[in-house]
C-alpha atoms as a PDB file:
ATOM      1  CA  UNK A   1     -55.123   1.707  -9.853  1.00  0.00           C
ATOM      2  CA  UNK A   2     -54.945  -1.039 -12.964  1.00  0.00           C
ATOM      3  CA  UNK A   3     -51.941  -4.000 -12.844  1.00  0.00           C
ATOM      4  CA  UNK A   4     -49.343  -3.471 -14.265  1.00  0.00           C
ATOM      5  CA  UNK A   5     -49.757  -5.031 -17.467  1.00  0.00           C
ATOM      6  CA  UNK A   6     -52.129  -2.220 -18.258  1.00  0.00           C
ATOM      7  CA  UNK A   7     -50.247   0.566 -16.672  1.00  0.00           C
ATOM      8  CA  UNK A   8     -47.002  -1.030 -18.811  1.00  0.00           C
ATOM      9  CA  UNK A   9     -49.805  -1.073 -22.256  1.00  0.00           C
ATOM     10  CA  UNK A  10     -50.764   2.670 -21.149  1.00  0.00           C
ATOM     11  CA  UNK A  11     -47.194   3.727 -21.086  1.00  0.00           C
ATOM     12  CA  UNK A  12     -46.292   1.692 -24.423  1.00  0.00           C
ATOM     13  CA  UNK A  13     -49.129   3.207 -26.333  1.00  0.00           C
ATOM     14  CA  UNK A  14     -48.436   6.840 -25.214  1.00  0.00           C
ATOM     15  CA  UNK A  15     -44.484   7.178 -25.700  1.00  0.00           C
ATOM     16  CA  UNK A  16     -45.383   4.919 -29.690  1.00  0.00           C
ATOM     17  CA  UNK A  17     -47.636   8.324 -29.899  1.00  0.00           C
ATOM     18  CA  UNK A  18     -45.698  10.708 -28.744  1.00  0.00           C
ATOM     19  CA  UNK A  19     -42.639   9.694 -31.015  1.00  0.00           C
ATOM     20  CA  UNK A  20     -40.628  11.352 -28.302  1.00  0.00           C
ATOM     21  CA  UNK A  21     -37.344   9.838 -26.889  1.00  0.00           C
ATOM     22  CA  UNK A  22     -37.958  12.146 -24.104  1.00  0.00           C
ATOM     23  CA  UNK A  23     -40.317   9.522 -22.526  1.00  0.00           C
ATOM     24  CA  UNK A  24     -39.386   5.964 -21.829  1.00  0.00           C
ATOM     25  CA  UNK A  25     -41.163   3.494 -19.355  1.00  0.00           C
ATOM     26  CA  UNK A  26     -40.488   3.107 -16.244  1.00  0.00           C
ATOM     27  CA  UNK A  27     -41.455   0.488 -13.652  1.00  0.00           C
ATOM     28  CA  UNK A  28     -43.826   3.395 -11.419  1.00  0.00           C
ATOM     29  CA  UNK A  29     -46.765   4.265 -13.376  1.00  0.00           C
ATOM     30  CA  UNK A  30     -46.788   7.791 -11.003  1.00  0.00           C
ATOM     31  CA  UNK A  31     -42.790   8.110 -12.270  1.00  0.00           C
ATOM     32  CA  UNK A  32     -44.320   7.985 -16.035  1.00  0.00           C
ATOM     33  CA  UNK A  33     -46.917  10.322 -15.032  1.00  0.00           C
ATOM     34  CA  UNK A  34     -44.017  12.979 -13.814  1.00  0.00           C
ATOM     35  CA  UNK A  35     -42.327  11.976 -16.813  1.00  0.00           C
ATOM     36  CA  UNK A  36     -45.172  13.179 -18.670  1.00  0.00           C
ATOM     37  CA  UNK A  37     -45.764  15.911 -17.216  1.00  0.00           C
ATOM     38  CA  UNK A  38     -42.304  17.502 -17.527  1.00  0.00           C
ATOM     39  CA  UNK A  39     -42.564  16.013 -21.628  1.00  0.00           C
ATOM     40  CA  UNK A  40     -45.720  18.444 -21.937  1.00  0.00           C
ATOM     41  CA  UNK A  41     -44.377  21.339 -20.051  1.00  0.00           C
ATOM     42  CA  UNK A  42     -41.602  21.489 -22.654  1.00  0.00           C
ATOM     43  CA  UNK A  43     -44.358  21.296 -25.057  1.00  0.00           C
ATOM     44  CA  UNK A  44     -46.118  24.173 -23.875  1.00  0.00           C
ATOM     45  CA  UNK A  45     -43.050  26.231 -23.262  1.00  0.00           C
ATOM     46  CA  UNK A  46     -41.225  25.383 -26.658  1.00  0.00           C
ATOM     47  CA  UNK A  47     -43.482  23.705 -29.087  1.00  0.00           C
ATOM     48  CA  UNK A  48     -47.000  24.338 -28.153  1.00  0.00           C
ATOM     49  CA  UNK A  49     -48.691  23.234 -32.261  1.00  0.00           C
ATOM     50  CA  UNK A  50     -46.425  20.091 -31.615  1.00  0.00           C
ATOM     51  CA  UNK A  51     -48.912  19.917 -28.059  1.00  0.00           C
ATOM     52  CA  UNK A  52     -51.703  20.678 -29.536  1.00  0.00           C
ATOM     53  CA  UNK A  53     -51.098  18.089 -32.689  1.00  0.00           C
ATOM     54  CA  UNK A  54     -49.972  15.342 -29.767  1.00  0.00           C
ATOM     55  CA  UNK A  55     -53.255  15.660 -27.929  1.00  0.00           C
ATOM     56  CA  UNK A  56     -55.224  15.184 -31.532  1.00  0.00           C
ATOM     57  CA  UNK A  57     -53.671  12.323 -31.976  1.00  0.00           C
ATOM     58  CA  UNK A  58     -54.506  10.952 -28.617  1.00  0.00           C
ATOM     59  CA  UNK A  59     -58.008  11.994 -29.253  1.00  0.00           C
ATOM     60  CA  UNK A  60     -58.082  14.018 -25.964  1.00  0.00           C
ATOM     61  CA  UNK A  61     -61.391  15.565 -25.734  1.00  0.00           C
ATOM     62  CA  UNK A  62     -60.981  19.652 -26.004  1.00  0.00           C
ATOM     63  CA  UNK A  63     -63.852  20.121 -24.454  1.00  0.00           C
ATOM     64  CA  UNK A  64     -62.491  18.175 -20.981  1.00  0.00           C
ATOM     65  CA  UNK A  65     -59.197  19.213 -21.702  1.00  0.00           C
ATOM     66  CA  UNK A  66     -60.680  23.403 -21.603  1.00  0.00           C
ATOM     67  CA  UNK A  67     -62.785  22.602 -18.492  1.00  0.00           C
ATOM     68  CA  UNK A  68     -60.382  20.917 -16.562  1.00  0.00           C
ATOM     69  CA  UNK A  69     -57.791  23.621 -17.044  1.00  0.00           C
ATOM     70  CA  UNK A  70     -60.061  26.301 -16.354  1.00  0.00           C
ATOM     71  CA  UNK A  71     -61.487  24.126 -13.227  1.00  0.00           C
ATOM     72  CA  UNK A  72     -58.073  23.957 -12.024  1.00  0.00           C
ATOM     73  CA  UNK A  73     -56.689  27.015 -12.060  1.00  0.00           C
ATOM     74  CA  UNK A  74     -53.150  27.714 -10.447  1.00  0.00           C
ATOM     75  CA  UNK A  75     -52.741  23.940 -10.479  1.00  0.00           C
ATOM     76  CA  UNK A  76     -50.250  22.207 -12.563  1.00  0.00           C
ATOM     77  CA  UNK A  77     -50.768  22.132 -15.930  1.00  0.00           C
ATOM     78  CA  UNK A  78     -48.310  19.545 -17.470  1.00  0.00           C
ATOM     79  CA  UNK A  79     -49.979  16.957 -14.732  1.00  0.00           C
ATOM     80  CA  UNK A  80     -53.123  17.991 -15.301  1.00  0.00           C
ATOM     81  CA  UNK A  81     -52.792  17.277 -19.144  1.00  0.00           C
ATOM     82  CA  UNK A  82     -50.650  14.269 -18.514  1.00  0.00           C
ATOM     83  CA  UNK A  83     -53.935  12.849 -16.059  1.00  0.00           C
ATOM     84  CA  UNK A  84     -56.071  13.163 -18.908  1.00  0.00           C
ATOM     85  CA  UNK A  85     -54.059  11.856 -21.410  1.00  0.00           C
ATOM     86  CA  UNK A  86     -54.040   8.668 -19.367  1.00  0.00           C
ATOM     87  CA  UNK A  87     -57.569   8.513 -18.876  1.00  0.00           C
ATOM     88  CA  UNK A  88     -57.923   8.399 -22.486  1.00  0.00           C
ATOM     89  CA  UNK A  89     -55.750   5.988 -22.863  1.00  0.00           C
ATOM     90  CA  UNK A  90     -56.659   3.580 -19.961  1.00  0.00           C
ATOM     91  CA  UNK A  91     -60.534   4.560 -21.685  1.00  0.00           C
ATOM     92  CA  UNK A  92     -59.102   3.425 -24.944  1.00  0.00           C
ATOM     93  CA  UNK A  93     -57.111  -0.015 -23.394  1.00  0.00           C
ATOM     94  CA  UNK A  94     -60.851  -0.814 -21.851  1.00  0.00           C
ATOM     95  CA  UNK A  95     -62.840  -0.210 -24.745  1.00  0.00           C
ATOM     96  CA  UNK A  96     -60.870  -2.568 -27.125  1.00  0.00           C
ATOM     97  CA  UNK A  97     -60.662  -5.063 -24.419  1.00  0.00           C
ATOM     98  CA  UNK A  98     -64.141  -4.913 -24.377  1.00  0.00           C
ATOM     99  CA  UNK A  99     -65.069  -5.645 -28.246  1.00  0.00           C
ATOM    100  CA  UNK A 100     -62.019  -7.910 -28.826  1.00  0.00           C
ATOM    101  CA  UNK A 101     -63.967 -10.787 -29.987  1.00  0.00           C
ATOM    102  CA  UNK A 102     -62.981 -14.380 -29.236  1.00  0.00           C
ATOM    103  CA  UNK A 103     -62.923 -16.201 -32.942  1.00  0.00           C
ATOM    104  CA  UNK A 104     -63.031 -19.579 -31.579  1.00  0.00           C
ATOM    105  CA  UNK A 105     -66.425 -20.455 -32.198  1.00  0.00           C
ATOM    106  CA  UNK A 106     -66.951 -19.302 -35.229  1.00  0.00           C
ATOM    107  CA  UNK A 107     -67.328 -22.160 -38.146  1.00  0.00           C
ATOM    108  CA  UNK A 108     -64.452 -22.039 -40.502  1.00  0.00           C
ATOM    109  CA  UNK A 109     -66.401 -21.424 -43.563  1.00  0.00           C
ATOM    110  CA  UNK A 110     -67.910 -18.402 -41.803  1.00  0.00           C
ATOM    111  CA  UNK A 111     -64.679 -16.830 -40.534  1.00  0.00           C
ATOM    112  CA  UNK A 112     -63.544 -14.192 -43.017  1.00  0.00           C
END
């Protein structure tokens, strides 16, 4: 899928988020994904706002979150949820990699 430096970023960024010491890397990104998906099936059992405010912050779209669930009906949930919360964040990694812009060419008295 992506090395591991990303899969290790993806898994850094998410648990930082998450604030939860229920999630801690691991060296299998599909062990994290597991991981994940037993975090949010707590979260829908037992603290569903927390869910909701978790996925905000991760700036999962609703819209692909509601039509994936309703796509996948009678599939699991928590792994559903967990896939597209690291989507985002892989999207996230990618887009930043992107833009990052390399400073060494710019003259000193036009560097900020």
């Amino acid at each position: 899928m992506y090395n591991n430096d990303t899969n290790q970023e993806v898994q850094q960024e998410i648990i930082r988020i998450a604030a939860s010491t229920a999630l801690v890397p691991v060296s299998s990104f599909e062990l994290f994904r597991e991981q994940l998906a037993a975090y949010i099936h707590t979260l829908i059992n037992q603290h569903f706002p927390q869910l909701v405010q978790l996925l905000y912050r991760l700036d999962v779209s609703e819209k692909k979150l509601k039509t994936a669930l309703a796509n996948a009906a009678g599939n699991d949930a928590g792994l559903l949820i967990a896939d597209l919360i690291i989507q985002r964040q892989l999207q996230k990694i990618e887009t930043r990699r992107k833009y990052r812009s390399d400073n060494t060419n710019i003259p000193d008295d036009e560097k900020w």
